[in-house]
PDB file of N, CA and C in Angstrom:
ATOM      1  N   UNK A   1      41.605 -73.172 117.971  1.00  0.00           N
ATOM      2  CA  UNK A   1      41.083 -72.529 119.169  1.00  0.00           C
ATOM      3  C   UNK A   1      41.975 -72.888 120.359  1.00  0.00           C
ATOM      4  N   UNK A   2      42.242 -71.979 121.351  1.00  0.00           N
ATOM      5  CA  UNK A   2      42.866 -72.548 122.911  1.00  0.00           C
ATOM      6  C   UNK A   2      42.367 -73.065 123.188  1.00  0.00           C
ATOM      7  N   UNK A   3      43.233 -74.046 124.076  1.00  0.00           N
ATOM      8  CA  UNK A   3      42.591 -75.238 124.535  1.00  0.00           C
ATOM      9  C   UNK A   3      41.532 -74.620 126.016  1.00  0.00           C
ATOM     10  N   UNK A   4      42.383 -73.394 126.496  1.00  0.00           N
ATOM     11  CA  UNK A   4      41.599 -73.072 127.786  1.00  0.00           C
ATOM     12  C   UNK A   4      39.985 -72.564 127.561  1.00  0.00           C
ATOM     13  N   UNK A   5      40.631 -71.863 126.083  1.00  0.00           N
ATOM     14  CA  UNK A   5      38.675 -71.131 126.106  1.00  0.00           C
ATOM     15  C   UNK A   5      37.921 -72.190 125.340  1.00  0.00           C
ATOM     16  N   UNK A   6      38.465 -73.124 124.899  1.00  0.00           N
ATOM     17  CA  UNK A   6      37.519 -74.277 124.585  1.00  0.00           C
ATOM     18  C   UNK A   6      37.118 -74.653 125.496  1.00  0.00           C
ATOM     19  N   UNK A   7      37.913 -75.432 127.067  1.00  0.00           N
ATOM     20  CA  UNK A   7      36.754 -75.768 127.968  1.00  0.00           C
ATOM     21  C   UNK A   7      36.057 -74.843 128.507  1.00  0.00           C
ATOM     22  N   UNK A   8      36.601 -73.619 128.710  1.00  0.00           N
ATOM     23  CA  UNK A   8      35.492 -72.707 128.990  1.00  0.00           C
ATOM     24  C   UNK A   8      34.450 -72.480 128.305  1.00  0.00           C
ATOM     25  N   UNK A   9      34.418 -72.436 127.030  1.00  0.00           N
ATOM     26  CA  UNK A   9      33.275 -72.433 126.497  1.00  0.00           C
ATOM     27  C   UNK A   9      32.212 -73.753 126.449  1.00  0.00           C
ATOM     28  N   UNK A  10      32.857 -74.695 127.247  1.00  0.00           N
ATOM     29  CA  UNK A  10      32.465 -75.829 126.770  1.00  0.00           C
ATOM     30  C   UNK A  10      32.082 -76.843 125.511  1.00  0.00           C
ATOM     31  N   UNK A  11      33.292 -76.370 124.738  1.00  0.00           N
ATOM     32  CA  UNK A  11      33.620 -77.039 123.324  1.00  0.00           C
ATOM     33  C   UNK A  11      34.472 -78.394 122.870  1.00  0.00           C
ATOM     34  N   UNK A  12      34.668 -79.029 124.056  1.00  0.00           N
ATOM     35  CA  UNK A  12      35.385 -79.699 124.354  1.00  0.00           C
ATOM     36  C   UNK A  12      34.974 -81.395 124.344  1.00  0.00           C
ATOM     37  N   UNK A  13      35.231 -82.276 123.698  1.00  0.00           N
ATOM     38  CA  UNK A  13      34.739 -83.534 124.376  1.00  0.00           C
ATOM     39  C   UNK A  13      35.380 -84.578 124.917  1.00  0.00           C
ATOM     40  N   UNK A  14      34.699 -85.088 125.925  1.00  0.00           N
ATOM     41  CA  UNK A  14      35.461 -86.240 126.729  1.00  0.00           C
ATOM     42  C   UNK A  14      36.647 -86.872 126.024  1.00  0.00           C
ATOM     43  N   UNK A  15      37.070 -87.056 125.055  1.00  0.00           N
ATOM     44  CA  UNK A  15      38.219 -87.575 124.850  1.00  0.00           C
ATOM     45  C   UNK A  15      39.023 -86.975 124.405  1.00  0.00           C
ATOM     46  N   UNK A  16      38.423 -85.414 123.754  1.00  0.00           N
ATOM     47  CA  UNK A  16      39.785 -84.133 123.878  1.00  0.00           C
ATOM     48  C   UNK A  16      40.183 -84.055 125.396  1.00  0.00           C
ATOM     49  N   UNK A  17      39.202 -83.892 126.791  1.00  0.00           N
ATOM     50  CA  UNK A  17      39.429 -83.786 128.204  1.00  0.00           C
ATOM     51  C   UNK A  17      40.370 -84.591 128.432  1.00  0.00           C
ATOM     52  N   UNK A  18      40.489 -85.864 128.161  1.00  0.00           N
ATOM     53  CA  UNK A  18      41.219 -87.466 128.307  1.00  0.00           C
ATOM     54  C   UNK A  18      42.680 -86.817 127.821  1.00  0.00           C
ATOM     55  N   UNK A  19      42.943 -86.107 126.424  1.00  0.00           N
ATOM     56  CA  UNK A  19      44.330 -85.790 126.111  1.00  0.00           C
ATOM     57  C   UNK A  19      44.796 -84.720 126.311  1.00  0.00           C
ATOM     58  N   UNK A  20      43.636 -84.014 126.743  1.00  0.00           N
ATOM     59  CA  UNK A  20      44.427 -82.758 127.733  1.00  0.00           C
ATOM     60  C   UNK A  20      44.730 -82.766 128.866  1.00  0.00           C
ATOM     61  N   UNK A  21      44.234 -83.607 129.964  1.00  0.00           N
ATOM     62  CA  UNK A  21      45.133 -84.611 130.945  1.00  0.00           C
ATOM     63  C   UNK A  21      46.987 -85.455 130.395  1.00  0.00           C
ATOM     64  N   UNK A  22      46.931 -85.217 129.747  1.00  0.00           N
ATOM     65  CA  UNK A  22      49.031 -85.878 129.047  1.00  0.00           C
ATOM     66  C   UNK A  22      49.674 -84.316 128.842  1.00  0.00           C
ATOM     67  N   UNK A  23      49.067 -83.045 128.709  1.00  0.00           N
ATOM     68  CA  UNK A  23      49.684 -81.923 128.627  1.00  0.00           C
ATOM     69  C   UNK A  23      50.564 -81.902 129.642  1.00  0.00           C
ATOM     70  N   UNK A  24      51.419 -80.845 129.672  1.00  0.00           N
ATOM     71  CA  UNK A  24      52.291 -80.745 130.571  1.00  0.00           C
ATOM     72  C   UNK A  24      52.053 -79.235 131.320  1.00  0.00           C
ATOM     73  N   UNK A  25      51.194 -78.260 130.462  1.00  0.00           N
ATOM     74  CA  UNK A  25      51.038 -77.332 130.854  1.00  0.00           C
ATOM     75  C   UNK A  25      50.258 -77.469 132.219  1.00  0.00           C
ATOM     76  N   UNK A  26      50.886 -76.579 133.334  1.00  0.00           N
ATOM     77  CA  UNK A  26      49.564 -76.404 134.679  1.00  0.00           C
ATOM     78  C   UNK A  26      48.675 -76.011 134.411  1.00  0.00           C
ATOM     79  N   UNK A  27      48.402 -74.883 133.359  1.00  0.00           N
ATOM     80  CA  UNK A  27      47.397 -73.498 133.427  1.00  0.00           C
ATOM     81  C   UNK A  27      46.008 -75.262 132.686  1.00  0.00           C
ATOM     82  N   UNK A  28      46.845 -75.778 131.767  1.00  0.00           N
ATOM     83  CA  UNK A  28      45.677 -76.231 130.389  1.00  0.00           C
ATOM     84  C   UNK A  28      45.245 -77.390 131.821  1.00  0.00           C
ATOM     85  N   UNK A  29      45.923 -78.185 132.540  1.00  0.00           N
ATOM     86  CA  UNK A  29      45.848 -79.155 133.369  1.00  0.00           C
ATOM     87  C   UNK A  29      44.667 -79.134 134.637  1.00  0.00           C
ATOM     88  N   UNK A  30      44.992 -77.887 134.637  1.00  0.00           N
ATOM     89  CA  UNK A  30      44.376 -76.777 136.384  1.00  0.00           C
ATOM     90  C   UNK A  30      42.831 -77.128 135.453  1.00  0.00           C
ATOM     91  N   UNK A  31      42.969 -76.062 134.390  1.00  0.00           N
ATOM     92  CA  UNK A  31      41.776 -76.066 133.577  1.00  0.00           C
ATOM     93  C   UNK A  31      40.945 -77.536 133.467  1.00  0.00           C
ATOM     94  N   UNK A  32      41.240 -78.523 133.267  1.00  0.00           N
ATOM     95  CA  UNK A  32      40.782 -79.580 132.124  1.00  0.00           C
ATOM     96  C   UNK A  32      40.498 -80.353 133.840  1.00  0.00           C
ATOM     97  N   UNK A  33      41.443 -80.304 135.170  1.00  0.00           N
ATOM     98  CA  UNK A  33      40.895 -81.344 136.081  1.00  0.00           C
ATOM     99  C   UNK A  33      39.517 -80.640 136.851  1.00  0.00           C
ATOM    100  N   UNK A  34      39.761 -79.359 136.851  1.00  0.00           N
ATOM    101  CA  UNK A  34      38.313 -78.686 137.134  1.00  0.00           C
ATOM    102  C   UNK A  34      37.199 -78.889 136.477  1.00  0.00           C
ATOM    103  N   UNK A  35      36.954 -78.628 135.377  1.00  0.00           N
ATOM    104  CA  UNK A  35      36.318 -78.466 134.372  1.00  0.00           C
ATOM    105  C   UNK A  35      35.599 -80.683 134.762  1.00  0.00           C
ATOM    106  N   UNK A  36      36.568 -80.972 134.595  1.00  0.00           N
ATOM    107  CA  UNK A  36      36.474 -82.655 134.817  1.00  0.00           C
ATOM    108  C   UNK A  36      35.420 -82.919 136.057  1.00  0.00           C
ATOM    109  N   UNK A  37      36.073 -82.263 136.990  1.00  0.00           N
ATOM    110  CA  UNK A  37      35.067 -82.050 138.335  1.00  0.00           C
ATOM    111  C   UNK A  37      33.755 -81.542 138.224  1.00  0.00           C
ATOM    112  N   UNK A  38      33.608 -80.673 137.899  1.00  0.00           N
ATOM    113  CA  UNK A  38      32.539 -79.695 137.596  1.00  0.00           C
ATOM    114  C   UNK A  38      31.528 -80.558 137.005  1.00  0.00           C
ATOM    115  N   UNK A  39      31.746 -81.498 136.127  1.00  0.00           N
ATOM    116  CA  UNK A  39      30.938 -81.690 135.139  1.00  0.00           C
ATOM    117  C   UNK A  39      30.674 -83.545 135.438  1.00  0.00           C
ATOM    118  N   UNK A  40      31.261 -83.868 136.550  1.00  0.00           N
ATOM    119  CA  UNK A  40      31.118 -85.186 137.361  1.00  0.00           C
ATOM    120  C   UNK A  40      31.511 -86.581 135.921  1.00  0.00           C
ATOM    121  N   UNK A  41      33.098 -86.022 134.959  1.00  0.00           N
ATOM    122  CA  UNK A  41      32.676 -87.000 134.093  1.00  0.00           C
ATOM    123  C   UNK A  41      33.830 -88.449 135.328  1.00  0.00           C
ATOM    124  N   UNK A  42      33.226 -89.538 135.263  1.00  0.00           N
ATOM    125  CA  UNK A  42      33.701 -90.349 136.104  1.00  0.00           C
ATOM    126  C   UNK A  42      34.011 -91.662 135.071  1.00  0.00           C
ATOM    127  N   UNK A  43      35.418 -91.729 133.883  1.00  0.00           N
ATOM    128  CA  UNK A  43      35.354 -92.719 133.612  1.00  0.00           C
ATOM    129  C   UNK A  43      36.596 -93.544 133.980  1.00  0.00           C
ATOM    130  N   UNK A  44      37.088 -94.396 133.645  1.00  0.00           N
ATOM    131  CA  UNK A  44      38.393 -95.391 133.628  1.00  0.00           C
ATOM    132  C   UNK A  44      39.802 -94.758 133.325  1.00  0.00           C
ATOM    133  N   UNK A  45      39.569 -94.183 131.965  1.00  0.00           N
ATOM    134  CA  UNK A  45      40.357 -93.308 131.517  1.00  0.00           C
ATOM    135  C   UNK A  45      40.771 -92.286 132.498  1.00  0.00           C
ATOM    136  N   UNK A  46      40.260 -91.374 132.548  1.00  0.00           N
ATOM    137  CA  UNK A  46      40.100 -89.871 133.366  1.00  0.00           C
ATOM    138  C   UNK A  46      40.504 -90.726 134.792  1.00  0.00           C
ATOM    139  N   UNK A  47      40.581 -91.599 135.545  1.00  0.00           N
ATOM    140  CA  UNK A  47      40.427 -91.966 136.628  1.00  0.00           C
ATOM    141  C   UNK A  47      42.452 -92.921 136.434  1.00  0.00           C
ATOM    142  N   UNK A  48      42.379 -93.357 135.856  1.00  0.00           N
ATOM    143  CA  UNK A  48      43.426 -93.756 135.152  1.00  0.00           C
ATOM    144  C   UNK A  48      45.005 -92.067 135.071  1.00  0.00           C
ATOM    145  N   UNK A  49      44.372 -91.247 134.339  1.00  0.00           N
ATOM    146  CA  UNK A  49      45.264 -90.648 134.302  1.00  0.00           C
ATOM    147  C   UNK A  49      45.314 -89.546 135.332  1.00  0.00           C
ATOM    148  N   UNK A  50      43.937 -89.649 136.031  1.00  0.00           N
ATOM    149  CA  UNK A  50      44.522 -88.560 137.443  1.00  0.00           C
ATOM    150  C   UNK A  50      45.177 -89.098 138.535  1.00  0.00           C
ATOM    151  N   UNK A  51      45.044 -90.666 139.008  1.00  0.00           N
ATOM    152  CA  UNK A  51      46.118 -91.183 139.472  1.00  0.00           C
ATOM    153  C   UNK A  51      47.715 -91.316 138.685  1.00  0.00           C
ATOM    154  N   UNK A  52      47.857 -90.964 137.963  1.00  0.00           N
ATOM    155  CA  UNK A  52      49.234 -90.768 137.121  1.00  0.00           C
ATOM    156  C   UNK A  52      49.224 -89.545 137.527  1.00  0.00           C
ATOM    157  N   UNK A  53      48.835 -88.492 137.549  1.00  0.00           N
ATOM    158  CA  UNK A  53      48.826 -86.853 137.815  1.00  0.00           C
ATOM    159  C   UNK A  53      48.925 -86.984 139.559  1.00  0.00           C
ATOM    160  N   UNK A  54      48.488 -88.171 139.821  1.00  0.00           N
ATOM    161  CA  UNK A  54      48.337 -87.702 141.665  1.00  0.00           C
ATOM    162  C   UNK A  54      49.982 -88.062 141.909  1.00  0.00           C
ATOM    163  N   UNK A  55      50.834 -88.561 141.305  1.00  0.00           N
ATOM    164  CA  UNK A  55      52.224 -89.178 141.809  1.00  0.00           C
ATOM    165  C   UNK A  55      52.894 -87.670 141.328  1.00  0.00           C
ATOM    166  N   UNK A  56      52.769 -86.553 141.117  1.00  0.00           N
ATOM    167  CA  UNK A  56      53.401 -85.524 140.601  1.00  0.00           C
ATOM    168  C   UNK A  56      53.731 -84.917 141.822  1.00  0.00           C
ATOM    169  N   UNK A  57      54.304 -85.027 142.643  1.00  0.00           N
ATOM    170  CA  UNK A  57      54.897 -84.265 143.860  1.00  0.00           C
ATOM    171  C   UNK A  57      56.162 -83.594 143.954  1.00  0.00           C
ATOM    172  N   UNK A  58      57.026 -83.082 142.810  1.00  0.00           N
ATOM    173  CA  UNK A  58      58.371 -82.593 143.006  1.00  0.00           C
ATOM    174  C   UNK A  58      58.243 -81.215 142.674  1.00  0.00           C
ATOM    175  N   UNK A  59      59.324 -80.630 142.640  1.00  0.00           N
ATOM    176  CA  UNK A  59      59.310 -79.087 143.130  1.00  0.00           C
ATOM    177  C   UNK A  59      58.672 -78.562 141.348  1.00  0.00           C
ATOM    178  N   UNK A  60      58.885 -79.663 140.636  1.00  0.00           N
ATOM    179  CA  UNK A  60      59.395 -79.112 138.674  1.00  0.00           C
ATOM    180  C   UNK A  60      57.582 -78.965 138.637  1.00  0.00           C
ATOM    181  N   UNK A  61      56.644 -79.627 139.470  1.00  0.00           N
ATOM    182  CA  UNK A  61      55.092 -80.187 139.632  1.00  0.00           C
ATOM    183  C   UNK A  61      54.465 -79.361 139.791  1.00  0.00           C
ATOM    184  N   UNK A  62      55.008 -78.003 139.985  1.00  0.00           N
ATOM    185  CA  UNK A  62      54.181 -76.779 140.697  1.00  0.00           C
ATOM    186  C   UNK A  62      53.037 -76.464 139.959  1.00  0.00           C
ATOM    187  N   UNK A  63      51.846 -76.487 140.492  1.00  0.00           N
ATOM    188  CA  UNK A  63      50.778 -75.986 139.700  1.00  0.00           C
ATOM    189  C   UNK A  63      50.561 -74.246 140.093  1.00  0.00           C
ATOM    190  N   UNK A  64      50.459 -73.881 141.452  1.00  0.00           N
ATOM    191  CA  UNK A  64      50.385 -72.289 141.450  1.00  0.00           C
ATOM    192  C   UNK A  64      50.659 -72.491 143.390  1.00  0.00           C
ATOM    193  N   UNK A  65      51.559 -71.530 143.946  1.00  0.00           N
ATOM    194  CA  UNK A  65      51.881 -71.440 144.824  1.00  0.00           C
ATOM    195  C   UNK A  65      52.432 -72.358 145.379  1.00  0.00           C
ATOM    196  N   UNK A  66      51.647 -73.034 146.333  1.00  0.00           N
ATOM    197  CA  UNK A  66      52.426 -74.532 146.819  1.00  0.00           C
ATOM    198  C   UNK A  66      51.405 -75.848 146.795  1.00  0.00           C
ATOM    199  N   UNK A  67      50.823 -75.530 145.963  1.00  0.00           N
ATOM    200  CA  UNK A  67      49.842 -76.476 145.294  1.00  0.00           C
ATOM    201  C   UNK A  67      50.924 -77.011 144.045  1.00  0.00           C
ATOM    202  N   UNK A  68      50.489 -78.168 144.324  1.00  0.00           N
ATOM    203  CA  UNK A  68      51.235 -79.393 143.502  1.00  0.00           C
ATOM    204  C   UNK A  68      50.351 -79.848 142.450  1.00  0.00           C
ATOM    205  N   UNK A  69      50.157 -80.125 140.976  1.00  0.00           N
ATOM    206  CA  UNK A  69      49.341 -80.790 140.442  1.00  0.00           C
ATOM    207  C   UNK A  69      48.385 -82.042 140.503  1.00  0.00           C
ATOM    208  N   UNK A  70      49.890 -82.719 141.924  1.00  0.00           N
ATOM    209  CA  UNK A  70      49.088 -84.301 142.539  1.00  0.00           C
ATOM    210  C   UNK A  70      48.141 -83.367 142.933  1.00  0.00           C
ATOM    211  N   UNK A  71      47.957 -82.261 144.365  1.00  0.00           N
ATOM    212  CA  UNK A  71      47.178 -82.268 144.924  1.00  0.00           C
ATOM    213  C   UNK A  71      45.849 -81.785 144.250  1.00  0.00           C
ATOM    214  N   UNK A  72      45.945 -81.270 142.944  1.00  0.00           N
ATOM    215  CA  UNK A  72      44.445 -80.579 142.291  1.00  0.00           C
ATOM    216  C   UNK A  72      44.064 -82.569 141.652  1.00  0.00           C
ATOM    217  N   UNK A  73      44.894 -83.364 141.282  1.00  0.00           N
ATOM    218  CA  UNK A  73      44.555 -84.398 140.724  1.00  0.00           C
ATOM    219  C   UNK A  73      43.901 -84.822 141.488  1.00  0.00           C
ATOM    220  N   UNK A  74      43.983 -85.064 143.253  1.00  0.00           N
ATOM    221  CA  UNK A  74      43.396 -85.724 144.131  1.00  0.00           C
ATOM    222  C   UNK A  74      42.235 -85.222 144.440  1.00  0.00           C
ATOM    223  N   UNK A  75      42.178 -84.330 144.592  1.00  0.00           N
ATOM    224  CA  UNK A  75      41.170 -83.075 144.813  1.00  0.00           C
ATOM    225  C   UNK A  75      39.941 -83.395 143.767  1.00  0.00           C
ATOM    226  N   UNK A  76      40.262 -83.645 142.836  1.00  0.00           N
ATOM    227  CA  UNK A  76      39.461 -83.941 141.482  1.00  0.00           C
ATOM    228  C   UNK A  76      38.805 -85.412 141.809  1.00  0.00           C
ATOM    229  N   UNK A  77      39.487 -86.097 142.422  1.00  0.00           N
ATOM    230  CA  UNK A  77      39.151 -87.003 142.636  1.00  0.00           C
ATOM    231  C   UNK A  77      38.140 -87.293 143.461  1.00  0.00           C
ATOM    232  N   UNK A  78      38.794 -86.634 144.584  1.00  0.00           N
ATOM    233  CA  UNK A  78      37.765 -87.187 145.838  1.00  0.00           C
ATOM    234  C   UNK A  78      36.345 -85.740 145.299  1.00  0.00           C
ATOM    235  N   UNK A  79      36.422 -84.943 144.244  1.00  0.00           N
ATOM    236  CA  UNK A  79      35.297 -84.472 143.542  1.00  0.00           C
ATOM    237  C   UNK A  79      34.422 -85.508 143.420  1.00  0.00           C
ATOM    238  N   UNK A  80      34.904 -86.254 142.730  1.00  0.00           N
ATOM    239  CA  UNK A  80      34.345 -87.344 141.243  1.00  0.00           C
ATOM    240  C   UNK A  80      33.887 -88.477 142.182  1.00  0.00           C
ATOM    241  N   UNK A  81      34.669 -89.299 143.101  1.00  0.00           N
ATOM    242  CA  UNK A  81      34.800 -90.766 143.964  1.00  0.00           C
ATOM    243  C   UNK A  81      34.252 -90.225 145.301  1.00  0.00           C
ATOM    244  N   UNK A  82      34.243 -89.054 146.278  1.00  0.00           N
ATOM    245  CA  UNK A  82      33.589 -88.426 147.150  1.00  0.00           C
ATOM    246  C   UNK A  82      34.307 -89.259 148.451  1.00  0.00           C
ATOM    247  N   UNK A  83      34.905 -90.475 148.473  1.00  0.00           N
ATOM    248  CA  UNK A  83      35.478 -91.162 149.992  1.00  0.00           C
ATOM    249  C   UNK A  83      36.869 -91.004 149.971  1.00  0.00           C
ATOM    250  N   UNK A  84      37.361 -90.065 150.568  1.00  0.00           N
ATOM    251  CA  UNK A  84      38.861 -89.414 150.804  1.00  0.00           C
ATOM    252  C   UNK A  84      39.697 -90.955 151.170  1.00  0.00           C
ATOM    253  N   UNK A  85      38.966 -91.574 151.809  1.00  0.00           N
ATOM    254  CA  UNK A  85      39.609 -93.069 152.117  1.00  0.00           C
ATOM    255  C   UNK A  85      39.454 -94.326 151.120  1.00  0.00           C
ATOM    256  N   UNK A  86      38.730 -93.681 150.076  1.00  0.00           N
ATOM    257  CA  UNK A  86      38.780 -95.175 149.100  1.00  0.00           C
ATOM    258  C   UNK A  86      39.740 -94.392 148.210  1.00  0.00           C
ATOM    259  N   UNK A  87      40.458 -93.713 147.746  1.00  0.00           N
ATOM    260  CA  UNK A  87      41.521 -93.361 147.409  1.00  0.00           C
ATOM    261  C   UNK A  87      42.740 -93.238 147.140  1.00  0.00           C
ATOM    262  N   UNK A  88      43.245 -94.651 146.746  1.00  0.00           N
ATOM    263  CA  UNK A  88      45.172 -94.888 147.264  1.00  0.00           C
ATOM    264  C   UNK A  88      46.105 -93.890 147.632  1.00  0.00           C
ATOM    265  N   UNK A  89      45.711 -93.137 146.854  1.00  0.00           N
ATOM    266  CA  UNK A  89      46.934 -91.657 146.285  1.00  0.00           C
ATOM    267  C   UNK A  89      46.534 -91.198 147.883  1.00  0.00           C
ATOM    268  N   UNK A  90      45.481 -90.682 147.964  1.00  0.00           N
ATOM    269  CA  UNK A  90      45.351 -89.909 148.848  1.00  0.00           C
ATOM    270  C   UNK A  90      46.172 -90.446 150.465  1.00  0.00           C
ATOM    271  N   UNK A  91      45.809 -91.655 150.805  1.00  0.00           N
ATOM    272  CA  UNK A  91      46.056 -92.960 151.516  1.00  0.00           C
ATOM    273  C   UNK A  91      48.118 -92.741 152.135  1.00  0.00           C
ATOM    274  N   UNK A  92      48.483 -92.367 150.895  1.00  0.00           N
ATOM    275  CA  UNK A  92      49.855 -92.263 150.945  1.00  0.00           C
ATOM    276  C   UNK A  92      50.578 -90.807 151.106  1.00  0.00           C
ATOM    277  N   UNK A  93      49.632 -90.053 151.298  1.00  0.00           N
ATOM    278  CA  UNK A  93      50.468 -88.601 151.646  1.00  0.00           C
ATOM    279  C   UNK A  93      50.503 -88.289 153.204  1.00  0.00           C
ATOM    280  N   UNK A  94      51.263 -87.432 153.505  1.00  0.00           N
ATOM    281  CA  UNK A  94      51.285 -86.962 154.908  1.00  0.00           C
ATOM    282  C   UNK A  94      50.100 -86.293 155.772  1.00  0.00           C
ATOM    283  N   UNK A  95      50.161 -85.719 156.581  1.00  0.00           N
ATOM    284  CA  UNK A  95      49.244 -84.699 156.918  1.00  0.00           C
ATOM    285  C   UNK A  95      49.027 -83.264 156.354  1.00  0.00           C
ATOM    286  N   UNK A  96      50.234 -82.661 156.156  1.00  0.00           N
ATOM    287  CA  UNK A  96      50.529 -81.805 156.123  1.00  0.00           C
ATOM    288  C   UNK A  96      50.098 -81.349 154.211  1.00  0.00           C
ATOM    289  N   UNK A  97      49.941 -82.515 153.330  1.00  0.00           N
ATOM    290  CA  UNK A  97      49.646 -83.006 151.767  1.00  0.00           C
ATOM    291  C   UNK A  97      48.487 -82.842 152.089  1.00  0.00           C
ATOM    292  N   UNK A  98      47.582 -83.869 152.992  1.00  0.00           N
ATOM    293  CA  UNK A  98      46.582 -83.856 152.695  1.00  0.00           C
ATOM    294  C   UNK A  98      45.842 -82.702 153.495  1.00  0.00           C
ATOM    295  N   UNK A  99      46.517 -81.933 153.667  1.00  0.00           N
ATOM    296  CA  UNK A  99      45.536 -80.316 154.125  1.00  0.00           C
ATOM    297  C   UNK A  99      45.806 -79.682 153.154  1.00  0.00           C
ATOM    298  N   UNK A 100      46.898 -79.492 152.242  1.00  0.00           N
ATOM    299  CA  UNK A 100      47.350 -78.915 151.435  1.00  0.00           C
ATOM    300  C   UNK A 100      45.886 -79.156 150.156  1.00  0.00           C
ATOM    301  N   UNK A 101      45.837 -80.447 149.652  1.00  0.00           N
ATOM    302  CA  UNK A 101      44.492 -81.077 148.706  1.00  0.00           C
ATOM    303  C   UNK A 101      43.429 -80.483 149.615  1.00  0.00           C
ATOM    304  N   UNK A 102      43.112 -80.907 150.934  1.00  0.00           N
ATOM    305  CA  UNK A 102      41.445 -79.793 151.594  1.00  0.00           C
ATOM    306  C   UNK A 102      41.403 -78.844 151.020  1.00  0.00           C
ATOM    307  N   UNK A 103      42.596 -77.920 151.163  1.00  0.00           N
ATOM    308  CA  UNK A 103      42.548 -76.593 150.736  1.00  0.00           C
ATOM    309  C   UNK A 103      42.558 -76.457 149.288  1.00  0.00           C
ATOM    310  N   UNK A 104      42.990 -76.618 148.413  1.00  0.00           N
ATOM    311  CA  UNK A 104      42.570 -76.736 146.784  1.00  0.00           C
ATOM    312  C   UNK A 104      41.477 -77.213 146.872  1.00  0.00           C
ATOM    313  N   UNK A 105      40.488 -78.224 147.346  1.00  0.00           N
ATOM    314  CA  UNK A 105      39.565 -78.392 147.166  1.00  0.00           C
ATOM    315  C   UNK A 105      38.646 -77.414 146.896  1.00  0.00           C
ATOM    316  N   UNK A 106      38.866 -77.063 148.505  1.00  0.00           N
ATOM    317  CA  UNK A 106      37.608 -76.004 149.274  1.00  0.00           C
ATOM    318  C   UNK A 106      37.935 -74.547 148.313  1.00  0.00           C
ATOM    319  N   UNK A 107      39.079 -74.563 147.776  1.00  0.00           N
ATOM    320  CA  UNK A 107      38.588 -73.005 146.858  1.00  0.00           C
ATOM    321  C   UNK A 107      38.414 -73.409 145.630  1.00  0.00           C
ATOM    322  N   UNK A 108      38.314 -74.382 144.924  1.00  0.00           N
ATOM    323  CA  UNK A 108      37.977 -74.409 143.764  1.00  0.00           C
ATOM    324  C   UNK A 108      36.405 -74.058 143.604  1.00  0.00           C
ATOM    325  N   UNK A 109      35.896 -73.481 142.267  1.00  0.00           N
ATOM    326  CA  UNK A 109      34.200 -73.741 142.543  1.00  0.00           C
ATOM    327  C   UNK A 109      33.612 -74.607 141.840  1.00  0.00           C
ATOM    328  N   UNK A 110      34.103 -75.974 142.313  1.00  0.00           N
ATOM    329  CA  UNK A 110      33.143 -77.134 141.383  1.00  0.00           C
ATOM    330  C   UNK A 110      31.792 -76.975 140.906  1.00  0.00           C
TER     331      UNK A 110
END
């Protein structure tokens, strides 16, 4: 089965979610940190590898337009953790980053 209409269908379990976070694909990535959000899973792991996903800032990182994969990782985050300031990743971007993550936020539909 795809991995995308598996989480859509919600066929998926937390530790398939966990190794579909190491994909490299955006589309399966976009998919699996939403889906992550949506569904409030908040563990070590998942928290673990979206700070590894939040250091993705180079041009090769593109998730769709000028959204960066860090910024859907962070985004996911401050989903899941809710204090934009207890956040390291977040802590270390510019202004101009962290409007960029508001905005992925605010259109996703968690």
């Amino acid at each position: 089965m795809n991995i995308i209409k598996k989480i859509e269908e919600e066929k998926c379990s937390i530790d398939e979610l966990k190794s579909f976070l190491d994909d490299r694909n955006p589309i399966v990535l976009y998919h699996t940190m939403t889906y992550i959000g949506k569904k409030g899973y908040k563990t070590a792991d998942i928290e673990e590898k979206l700070c590894k996903l939040s250091l993705k800032r180079e041009s090769e990182d593109k998730l769709l337009g000028i959204y960066k994969i860090s910024d859907l990782a962070i985004a996911t985050m401050i989903k899941l953790w809710e204090k934009e300031e207890d956040i390291e990743e977040y802590k270390h971007i510019n202004e101009f980053e962290k409007g960029t993550v508001k905005r992925v936020f605010n259109e996703i539909e968690w």
